[in-house]
PDB file of N, CA and C in Angstrom:
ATOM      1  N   UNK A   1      -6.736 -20.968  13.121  1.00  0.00           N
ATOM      2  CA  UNK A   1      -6.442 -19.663  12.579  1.00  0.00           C
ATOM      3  C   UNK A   1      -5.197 -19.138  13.267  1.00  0.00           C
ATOM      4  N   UNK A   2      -4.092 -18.371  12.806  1.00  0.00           N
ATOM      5  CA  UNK A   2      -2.726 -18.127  12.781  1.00  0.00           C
ATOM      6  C   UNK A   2      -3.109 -16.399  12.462  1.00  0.00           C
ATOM      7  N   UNK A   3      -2.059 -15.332  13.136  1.00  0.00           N
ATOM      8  CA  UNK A   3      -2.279 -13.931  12.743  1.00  0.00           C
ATOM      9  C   UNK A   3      -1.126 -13.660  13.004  1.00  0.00           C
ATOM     10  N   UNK A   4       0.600 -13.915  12.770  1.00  0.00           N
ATOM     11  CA  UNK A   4       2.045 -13.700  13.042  1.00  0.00           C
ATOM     12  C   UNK A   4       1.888 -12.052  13.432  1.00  0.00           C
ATOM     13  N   UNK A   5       2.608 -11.923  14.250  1.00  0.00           N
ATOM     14  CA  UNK A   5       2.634 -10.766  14.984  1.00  0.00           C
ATOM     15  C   UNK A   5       4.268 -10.403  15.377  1.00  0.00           C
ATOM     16  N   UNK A   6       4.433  -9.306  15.513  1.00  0.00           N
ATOM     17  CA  UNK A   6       5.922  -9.325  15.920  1.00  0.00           C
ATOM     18  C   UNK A   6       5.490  -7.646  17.267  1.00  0.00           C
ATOM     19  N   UNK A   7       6.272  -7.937  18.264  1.00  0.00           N
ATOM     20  CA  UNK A   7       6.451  -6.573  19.102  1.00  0.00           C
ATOM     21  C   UNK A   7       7.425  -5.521  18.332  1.00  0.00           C
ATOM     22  N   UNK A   8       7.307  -4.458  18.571  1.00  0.00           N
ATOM     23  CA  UNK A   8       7.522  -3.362  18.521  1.00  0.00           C
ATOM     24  C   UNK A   8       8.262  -2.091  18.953  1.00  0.00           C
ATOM     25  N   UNK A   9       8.771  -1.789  19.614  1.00  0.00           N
ATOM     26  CA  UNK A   9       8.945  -0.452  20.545  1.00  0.00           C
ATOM     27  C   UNK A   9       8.410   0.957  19.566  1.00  0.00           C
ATOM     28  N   UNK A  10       7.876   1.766  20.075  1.00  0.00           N
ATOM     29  CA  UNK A  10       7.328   2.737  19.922  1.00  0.00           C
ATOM     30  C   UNK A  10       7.362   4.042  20.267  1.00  0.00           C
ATOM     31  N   UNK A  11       7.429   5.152  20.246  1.00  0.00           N
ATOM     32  CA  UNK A  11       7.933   5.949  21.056  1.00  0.00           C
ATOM     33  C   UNK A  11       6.768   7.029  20.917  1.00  0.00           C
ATOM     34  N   UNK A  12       6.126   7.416  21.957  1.00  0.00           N
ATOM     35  CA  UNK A  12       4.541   8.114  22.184  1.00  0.00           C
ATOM     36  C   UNK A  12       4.824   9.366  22.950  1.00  0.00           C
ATOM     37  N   UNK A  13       4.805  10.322  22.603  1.00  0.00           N
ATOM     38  CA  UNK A  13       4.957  11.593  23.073  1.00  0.00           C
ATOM     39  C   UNK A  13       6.034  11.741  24.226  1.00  0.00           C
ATOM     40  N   UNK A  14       6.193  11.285  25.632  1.00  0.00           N
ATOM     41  CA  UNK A  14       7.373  11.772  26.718  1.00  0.00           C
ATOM     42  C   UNK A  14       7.897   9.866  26.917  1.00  0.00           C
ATOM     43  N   UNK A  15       7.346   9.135  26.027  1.00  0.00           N
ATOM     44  CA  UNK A  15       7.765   7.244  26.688  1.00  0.00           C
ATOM     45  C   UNK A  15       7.329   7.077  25.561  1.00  0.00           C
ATOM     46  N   UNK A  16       7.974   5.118  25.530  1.00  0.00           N
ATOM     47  CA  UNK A  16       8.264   4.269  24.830  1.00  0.00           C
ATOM     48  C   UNK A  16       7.111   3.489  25.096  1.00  0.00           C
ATOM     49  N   UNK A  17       6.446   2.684  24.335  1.00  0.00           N
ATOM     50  CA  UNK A  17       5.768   1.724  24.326  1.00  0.00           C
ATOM     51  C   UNK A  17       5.931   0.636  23.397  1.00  0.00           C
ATOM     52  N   UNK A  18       5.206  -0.918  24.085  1.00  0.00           N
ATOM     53  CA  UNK A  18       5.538  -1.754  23.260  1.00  0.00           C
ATOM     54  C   UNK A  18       4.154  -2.115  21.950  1.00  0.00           C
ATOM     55  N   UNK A  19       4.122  -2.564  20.807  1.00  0.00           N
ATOM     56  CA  UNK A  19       3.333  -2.437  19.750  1.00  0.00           C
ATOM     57  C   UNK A  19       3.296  -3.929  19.218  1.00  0.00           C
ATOM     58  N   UNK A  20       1.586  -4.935  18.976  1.00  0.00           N
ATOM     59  CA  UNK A  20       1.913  -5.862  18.379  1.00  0.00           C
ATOM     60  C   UNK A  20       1.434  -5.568  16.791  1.00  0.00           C
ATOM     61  N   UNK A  21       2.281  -5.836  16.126  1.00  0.00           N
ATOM     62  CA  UNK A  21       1.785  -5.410  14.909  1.00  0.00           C
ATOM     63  C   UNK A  21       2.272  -6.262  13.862  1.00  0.00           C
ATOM     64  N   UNK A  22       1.190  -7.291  13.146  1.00  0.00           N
ATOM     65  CA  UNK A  22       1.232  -8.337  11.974  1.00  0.00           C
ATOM     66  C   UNK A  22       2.383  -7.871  10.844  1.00  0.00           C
ATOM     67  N   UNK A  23       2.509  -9.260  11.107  1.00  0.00           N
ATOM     68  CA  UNK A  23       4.136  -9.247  10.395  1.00  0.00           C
ATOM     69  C   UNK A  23       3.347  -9.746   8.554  1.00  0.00           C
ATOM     70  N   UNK A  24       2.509 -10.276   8.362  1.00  0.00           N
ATOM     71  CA  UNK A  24       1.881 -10.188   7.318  1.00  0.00           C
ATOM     72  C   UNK A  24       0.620  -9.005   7.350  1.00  0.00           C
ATOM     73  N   UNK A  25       0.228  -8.046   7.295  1.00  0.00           N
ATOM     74  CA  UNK A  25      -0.420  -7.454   7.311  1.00  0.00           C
ATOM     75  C   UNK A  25      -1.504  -7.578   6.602  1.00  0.00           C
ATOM     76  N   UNK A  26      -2.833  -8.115   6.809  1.00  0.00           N
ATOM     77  CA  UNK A  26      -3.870  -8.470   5.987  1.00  0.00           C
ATOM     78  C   UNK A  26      -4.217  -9.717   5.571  1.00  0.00           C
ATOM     79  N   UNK A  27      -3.166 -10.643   6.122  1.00  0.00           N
ATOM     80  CA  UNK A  27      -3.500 -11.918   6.308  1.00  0.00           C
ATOM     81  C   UNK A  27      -3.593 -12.195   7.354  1.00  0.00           C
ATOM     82  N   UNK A  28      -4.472 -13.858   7.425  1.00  0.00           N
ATOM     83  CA  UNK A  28      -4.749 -15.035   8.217  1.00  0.00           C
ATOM     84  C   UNK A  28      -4.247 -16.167   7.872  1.00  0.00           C
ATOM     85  N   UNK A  29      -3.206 -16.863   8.411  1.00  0.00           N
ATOM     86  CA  UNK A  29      -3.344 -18.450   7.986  1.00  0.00           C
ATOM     87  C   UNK A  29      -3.995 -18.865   8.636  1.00  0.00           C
ATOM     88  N   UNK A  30      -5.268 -19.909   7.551  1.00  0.00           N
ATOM     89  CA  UNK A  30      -6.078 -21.055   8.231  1.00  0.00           C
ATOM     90  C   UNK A  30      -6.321 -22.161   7.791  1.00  0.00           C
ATOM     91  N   UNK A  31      -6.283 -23.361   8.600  1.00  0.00           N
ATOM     92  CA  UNK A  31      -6.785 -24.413   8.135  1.00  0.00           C
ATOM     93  C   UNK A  31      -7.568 -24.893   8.267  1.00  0.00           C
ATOM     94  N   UNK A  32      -8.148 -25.028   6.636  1.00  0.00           N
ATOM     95  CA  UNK A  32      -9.725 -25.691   6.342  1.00  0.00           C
ATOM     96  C   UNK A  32     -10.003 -26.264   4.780  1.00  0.00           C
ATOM     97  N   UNK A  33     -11.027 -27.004   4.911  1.00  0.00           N
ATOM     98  CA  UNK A  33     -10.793 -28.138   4.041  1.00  0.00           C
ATOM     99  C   UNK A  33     -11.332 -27.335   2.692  1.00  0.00           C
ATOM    100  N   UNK A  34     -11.139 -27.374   1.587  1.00  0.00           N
ATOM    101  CA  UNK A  34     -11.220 -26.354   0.363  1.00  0.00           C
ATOM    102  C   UNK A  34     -12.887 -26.541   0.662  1.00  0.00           C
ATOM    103  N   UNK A  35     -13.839 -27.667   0.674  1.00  0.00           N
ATOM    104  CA  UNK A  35     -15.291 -27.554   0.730  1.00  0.00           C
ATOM    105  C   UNK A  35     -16.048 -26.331   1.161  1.00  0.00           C
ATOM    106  N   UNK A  36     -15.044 -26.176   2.670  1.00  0.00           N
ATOM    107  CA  UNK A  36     -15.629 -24.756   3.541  1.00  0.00           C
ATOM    108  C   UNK A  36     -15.122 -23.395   3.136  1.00  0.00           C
ATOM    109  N   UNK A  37     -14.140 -23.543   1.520  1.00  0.00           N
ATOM    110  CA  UNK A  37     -13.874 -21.933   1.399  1.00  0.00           C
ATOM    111  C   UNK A  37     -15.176 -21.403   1.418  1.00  0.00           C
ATOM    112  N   UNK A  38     -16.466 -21.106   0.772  1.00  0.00           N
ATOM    113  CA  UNK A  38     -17.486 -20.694   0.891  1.00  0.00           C
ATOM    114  C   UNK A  38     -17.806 -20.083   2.053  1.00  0.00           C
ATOM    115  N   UNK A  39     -17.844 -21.357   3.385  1.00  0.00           N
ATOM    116  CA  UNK A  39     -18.343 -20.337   4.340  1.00  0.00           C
ATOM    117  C   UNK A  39     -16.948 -19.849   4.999  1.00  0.00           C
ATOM    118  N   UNK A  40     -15.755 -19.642   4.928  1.00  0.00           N
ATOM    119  CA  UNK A  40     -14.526 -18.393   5.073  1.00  0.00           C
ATOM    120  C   UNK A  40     -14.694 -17.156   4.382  1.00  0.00           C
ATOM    121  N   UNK A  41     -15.281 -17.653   2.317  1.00  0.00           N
ATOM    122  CA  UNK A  41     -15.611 -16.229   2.439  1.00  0.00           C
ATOM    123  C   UNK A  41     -16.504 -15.033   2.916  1.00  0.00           C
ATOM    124  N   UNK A  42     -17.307 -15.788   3.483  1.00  0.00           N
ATOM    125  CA  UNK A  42     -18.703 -15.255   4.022  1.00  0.00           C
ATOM    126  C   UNK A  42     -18.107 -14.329   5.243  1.00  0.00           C
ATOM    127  N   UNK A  43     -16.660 -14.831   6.016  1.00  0.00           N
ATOM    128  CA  UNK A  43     -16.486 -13.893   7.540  1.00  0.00           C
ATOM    129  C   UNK A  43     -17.009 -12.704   7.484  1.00  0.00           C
ATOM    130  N   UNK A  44     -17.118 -11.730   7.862  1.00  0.00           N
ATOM    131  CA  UNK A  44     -16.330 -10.259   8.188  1.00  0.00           C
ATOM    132  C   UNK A  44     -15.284 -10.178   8.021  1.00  0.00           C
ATOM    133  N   UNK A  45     -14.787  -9.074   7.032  1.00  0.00           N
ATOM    134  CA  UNK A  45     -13.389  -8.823   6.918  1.00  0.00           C
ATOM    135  C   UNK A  45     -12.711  -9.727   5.855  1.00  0.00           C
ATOM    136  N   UNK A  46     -13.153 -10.842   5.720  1.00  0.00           N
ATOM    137  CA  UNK A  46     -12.456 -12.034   4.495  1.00  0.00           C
ATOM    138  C   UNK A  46     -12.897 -11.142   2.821  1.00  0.00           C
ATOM    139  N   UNK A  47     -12.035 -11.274   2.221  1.00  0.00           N
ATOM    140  CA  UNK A  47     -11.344 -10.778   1.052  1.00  0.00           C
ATOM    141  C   UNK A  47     -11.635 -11.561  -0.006  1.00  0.00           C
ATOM    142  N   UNK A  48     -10.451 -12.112   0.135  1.00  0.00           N
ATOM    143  CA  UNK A  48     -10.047 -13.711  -0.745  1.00  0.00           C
ATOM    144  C   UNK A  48      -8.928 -14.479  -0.255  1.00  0.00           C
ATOM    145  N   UNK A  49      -9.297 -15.737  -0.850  1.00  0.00           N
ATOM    146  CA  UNK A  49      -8.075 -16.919  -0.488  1.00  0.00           C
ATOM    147  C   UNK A  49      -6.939 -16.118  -1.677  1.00  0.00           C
ATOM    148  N   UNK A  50      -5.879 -16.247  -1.102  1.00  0.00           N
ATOM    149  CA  UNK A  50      -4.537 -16.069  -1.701  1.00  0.00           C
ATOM    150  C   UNK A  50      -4.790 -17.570  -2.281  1.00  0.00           C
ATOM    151  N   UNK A  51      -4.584 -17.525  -4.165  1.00  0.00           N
ATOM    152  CA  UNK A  51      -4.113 -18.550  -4.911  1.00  0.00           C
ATOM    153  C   UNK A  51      -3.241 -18.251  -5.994  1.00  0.00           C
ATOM    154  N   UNK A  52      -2.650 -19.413  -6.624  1.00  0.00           N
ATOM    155  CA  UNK A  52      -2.062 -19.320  -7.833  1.00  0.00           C
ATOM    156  C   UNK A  52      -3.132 -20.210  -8.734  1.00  0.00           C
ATOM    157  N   UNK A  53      -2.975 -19.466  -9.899  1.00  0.00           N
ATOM    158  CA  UNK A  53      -3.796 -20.451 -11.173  1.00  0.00           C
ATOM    159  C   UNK A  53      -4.906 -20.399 -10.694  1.00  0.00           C
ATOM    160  N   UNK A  54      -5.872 -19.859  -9.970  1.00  0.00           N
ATOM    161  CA  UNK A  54      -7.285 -20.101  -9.445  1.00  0.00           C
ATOM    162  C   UNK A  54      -7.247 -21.286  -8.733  1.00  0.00           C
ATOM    163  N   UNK A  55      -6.225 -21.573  -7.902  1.00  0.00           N
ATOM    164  CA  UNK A  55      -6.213 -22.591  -7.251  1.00  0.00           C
ATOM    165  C   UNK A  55      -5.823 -21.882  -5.627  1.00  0.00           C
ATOM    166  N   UNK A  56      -6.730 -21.943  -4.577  1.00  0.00           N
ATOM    167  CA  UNK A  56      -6.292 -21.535  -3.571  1.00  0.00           C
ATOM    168  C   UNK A  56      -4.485 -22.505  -3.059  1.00  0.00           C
ATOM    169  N   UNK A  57      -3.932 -21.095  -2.396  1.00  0.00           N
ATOM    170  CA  UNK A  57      -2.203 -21.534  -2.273  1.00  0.00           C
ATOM    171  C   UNK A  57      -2.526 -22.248  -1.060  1.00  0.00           C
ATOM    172  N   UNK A  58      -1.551 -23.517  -0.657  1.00  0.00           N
ATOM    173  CA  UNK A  58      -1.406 -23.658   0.727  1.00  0.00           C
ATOM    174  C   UNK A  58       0.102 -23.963   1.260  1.00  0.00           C
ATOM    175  N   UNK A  59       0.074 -23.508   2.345  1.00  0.00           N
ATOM    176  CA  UNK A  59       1.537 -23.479   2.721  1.00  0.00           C
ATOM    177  C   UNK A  59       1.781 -24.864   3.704  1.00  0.00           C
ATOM    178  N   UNK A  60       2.885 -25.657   3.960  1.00  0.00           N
ATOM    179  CA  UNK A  60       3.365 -26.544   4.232  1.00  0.00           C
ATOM    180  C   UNK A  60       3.240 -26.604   5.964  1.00  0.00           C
ATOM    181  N   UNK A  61       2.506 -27.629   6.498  1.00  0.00           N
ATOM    182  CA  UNK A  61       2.357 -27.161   7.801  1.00  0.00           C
ATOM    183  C   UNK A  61       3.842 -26.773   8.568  1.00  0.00           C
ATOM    184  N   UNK A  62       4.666 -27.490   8.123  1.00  0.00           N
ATOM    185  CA  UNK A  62       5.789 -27.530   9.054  1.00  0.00           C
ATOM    186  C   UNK A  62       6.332 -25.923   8.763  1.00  0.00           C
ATOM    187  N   UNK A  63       6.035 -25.152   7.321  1.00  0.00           N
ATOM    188  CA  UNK A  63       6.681 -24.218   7.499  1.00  0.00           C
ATOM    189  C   UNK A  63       5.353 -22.632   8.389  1.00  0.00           C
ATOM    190  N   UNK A  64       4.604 -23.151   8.853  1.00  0.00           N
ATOM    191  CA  UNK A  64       3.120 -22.323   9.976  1.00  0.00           C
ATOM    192  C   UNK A  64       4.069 -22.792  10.951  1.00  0.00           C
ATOM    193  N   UNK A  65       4.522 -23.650  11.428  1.00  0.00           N
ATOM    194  CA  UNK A  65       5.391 -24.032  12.663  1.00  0.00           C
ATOM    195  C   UNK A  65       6.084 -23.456  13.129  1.00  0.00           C
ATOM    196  N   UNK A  66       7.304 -23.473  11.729  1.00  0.00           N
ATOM    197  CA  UNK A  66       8.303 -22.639  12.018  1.00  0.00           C
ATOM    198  C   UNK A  66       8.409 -21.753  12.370  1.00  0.00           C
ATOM    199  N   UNK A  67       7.206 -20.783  11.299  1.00  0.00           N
ATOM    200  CA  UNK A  67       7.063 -19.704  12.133  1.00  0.00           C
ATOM    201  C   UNK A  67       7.041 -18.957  13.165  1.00  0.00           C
ATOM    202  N   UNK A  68       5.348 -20.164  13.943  1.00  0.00           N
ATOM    203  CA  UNK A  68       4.830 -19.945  14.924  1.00  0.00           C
ATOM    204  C   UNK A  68       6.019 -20.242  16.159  1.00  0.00           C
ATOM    205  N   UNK A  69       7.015 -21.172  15.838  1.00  0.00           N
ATOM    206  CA  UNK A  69       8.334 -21.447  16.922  1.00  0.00           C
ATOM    207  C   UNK A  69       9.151 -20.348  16.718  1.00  0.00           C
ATOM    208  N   UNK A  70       9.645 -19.577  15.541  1.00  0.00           N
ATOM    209  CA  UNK A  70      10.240 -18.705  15.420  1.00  0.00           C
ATOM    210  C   UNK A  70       9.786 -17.289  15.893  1.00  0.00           C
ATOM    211  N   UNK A  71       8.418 -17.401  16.168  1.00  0.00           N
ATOM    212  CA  UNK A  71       7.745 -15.996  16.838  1.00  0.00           C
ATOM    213  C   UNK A  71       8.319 -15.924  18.330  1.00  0.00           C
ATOM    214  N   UNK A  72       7.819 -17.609  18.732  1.00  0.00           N
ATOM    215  CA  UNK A  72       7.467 -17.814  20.166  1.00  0.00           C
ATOM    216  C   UNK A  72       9.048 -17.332  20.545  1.00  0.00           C
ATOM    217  N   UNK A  73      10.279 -18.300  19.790  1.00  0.00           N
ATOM    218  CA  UNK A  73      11.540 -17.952  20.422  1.00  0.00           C
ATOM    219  C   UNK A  73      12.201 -16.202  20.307  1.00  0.00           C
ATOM    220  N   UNK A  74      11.336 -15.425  20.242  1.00  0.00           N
ATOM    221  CA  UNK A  74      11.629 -14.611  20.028  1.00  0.00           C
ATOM    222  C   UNK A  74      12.507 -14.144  19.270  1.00  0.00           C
ATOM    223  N   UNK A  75      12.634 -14.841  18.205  1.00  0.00           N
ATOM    224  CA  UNK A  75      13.962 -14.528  16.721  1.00  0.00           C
ATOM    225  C   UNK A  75      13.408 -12.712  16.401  1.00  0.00           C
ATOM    226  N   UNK A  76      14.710 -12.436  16.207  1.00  0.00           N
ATOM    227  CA  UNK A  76      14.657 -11.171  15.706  1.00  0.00           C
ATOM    228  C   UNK A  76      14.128 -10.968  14.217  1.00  0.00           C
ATOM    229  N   UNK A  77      12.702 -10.552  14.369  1.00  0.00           N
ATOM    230  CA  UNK A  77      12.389 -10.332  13.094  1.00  0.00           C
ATOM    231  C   UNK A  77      11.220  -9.231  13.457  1.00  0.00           C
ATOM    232  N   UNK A  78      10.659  -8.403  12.125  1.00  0.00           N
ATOM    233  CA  UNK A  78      10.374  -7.387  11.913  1.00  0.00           C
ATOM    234  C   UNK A  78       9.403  -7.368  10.559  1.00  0.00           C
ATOM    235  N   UNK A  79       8.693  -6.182  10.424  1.00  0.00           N
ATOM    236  CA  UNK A  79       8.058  -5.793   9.500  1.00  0.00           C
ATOM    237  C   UNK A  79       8.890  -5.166   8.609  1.00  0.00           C
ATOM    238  N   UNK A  80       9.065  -4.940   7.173  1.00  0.00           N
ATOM    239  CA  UNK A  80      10.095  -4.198   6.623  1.00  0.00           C
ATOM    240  C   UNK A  80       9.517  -3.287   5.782  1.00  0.00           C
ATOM    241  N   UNK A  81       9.916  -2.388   5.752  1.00  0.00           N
ATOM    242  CA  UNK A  81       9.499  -1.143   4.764  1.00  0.00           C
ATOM    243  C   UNK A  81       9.728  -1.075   3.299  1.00  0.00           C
ATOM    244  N   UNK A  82       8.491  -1.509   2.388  1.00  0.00           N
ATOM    245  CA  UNK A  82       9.354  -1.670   1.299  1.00  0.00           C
ATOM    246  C   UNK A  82       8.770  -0.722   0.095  1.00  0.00           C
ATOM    247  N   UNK A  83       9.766  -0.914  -0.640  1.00  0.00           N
ATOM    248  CA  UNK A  83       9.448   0.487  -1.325  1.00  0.00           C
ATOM    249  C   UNK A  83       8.096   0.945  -1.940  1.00  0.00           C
ATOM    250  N   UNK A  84       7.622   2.264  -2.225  1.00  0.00           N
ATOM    251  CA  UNK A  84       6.323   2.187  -2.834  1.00  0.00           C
ATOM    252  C   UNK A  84       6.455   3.462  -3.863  1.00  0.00           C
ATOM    253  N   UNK A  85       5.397   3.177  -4.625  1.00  0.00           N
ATOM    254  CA  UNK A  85       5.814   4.152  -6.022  1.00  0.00           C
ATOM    255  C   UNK A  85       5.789   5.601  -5.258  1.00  0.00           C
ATOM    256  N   UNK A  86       6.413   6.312  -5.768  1.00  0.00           N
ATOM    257  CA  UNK A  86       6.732   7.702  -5.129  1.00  0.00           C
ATOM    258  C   UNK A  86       7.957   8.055  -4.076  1.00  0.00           C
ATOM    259  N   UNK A  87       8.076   6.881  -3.590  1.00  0.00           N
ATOM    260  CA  UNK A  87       9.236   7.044  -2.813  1.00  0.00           C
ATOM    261  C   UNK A  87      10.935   7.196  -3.325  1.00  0.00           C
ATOM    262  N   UNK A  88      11.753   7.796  -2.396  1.00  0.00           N
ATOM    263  CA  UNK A  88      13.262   8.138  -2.948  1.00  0.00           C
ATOM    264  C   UNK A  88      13.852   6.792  -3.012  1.00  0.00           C
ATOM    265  N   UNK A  89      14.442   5.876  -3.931  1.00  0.00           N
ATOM    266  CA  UNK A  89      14.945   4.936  -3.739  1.00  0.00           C
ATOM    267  C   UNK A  89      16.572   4.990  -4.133  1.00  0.00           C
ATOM    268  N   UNK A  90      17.386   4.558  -3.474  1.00  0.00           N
ATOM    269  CA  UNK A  90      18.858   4.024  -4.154  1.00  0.00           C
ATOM    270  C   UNK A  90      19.284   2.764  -4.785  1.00  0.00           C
ATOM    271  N   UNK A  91      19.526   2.992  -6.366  1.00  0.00           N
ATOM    272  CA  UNK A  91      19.908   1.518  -7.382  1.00  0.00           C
ATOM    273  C   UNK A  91      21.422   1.178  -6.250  1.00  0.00           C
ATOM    274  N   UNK A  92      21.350  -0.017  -5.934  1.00  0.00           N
ATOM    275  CA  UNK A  92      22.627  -0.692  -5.389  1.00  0.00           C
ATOM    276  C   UNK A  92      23.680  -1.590  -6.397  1.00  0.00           C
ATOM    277  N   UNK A  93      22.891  -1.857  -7.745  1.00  0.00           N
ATOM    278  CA  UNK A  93      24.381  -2.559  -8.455  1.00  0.00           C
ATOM    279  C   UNK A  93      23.528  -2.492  -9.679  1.00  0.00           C
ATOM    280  N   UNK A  94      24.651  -2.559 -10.452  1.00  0.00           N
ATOM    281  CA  UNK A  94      24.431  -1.938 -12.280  1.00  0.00           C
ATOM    282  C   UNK A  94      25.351  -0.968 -12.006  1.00  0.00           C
ATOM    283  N   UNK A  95      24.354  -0.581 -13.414  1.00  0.00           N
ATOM    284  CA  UNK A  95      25.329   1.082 -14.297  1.00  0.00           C
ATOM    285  C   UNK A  95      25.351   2.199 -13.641  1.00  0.00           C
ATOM    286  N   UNK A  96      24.327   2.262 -12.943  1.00  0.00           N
ATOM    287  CA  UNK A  96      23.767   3.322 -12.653  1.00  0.00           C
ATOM    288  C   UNK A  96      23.819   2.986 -10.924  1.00  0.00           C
ATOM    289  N   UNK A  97      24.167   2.326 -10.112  1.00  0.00           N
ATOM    290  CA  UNK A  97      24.667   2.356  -8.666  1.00  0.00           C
ATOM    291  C   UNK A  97      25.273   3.246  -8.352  1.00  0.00           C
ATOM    292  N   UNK A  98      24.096   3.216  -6.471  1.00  0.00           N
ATOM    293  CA  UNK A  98      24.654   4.861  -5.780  1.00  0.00           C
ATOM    294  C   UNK A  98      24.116   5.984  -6.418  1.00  0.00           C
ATOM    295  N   UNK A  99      23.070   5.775  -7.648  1.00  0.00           N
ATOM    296  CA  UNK A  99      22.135   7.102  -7.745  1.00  0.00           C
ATOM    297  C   UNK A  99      20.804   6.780  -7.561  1.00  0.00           C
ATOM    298  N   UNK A 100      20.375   7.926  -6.935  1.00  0.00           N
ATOM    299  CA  UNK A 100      18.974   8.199  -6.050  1.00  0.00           C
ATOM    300  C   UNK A 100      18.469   8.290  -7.225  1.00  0.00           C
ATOM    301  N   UNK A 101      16.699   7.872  -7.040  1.00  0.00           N
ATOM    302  CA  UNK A 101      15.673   8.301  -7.541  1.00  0.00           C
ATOM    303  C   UNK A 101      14.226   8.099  -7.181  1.00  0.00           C
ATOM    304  N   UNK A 102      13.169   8.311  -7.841  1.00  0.00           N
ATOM    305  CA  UNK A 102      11.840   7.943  -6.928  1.00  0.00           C
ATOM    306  C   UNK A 102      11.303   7.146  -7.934  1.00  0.00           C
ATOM    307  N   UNK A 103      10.537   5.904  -7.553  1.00  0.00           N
ATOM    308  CA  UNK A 103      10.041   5.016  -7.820  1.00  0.00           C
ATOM    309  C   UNK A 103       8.862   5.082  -8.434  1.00  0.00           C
ATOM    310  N   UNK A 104       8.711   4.642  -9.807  1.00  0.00           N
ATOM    311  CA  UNK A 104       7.376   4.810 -10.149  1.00  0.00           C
ATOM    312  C   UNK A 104       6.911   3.339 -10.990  1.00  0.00           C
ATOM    313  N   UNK A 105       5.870   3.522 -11.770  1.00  0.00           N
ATOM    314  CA  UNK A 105       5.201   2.182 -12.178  1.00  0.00           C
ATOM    315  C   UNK A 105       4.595   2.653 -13.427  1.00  0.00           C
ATOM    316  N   UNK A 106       4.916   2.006 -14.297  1.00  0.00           N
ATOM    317  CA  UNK A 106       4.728   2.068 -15.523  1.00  0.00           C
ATOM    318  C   UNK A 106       4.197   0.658 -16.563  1.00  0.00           C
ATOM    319  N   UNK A 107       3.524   0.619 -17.159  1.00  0.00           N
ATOM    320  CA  UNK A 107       2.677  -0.559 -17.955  1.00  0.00           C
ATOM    321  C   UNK A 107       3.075  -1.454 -17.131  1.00  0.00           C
ATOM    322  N   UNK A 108       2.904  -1.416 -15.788  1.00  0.00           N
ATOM    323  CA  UNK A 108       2.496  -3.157 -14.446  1.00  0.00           C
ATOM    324  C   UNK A 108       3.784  -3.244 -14.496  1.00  0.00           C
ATOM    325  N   UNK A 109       5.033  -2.433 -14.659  1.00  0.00           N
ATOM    326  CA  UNK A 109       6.543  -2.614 -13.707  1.00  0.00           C
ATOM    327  C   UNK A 109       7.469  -1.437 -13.439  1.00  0.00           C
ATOM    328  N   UNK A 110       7.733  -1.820 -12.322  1.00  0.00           N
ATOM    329  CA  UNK A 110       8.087  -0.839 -11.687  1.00  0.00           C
ATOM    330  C   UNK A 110       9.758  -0.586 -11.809  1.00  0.00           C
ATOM    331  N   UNK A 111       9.862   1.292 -12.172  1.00  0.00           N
ATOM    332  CA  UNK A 111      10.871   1.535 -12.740  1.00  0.00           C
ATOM    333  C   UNK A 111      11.688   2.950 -11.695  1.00  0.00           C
ATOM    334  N   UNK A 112      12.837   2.964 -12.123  1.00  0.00           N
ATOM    335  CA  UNK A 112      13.355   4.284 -11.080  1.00  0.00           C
ATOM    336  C   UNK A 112      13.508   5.213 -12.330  1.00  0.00           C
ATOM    337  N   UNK A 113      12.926   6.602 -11.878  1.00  0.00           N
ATOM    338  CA  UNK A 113      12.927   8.435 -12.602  1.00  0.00           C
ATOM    339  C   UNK A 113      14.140   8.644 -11.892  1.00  0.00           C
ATOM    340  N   UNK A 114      15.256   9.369 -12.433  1.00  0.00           N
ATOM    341  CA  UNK A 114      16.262  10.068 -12.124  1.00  0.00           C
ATOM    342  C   UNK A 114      15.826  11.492 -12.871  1.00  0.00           C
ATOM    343  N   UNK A 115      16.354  12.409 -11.884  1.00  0.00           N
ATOM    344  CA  UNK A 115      16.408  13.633 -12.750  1.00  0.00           C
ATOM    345  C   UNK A 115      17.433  14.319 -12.227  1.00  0.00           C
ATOM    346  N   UNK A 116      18.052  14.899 -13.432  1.00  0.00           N
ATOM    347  CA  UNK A 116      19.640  15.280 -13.555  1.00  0.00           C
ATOM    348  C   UNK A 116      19.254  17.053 -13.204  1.00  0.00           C
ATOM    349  N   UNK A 117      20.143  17.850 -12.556  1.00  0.00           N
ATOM    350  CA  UNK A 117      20.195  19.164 -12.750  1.00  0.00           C
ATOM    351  C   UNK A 117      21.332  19.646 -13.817  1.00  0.00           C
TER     352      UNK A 117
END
């Protein structure tokens, strides 16, 4: 079992602190043989297997490696903030680049509201 984590800095009322906080949030990578999904889903806390097609996904060991080498060497990486319906967003290229708007979701895709004064 795998839980990618990245540090943090934090800043707590008069100091800074450091924060480990999952760089996938809500996942586990694990390896186990498809027989035992059954007893994985049974954990505490287990959800579902991430699949495509009703086929549980699996990822390439060498790229859990990479990772796990890319954590250890301390590569600069991060959690990223990404957009969510309601939020102010800026279009960066098209017609309409360099105007603000807030993000919403409409029949399962997600679209930007501008409103003009």
């Amino acid at each position: 079992m795998f839980s990618a984590a990245v540090s943090v800095g934090a800043a707590v009322e008069d100091r800074r602190i450091q924060l480990e906080l999952p760089l996938f949030p809500g996942y586990v990578f694990v390896r186990m043989a498809l027989r035992d999904r059954v007893q994985v889903l049974q954990l505490s806390g287990v959800v579902h297997l991430v699949s495509f097609g009703g086929k549980p996904a699996a990822l390439p060991e060498a790229e859990i490696e990479a990772l796990r080498n890319g954590l250890a060497g301390q590569s600069q990486c991060g959690t990223a903030s990404l957009p969510y319906v309601g939020r102010r967003v800026r279009v960066r290229t098209g017609s309409v680049a360099g105007l603000e708007g807030i993000l919403v979701r409409r029949k399962q895709k997600f679209r930007v509201c501008f409103r003009f004064s």
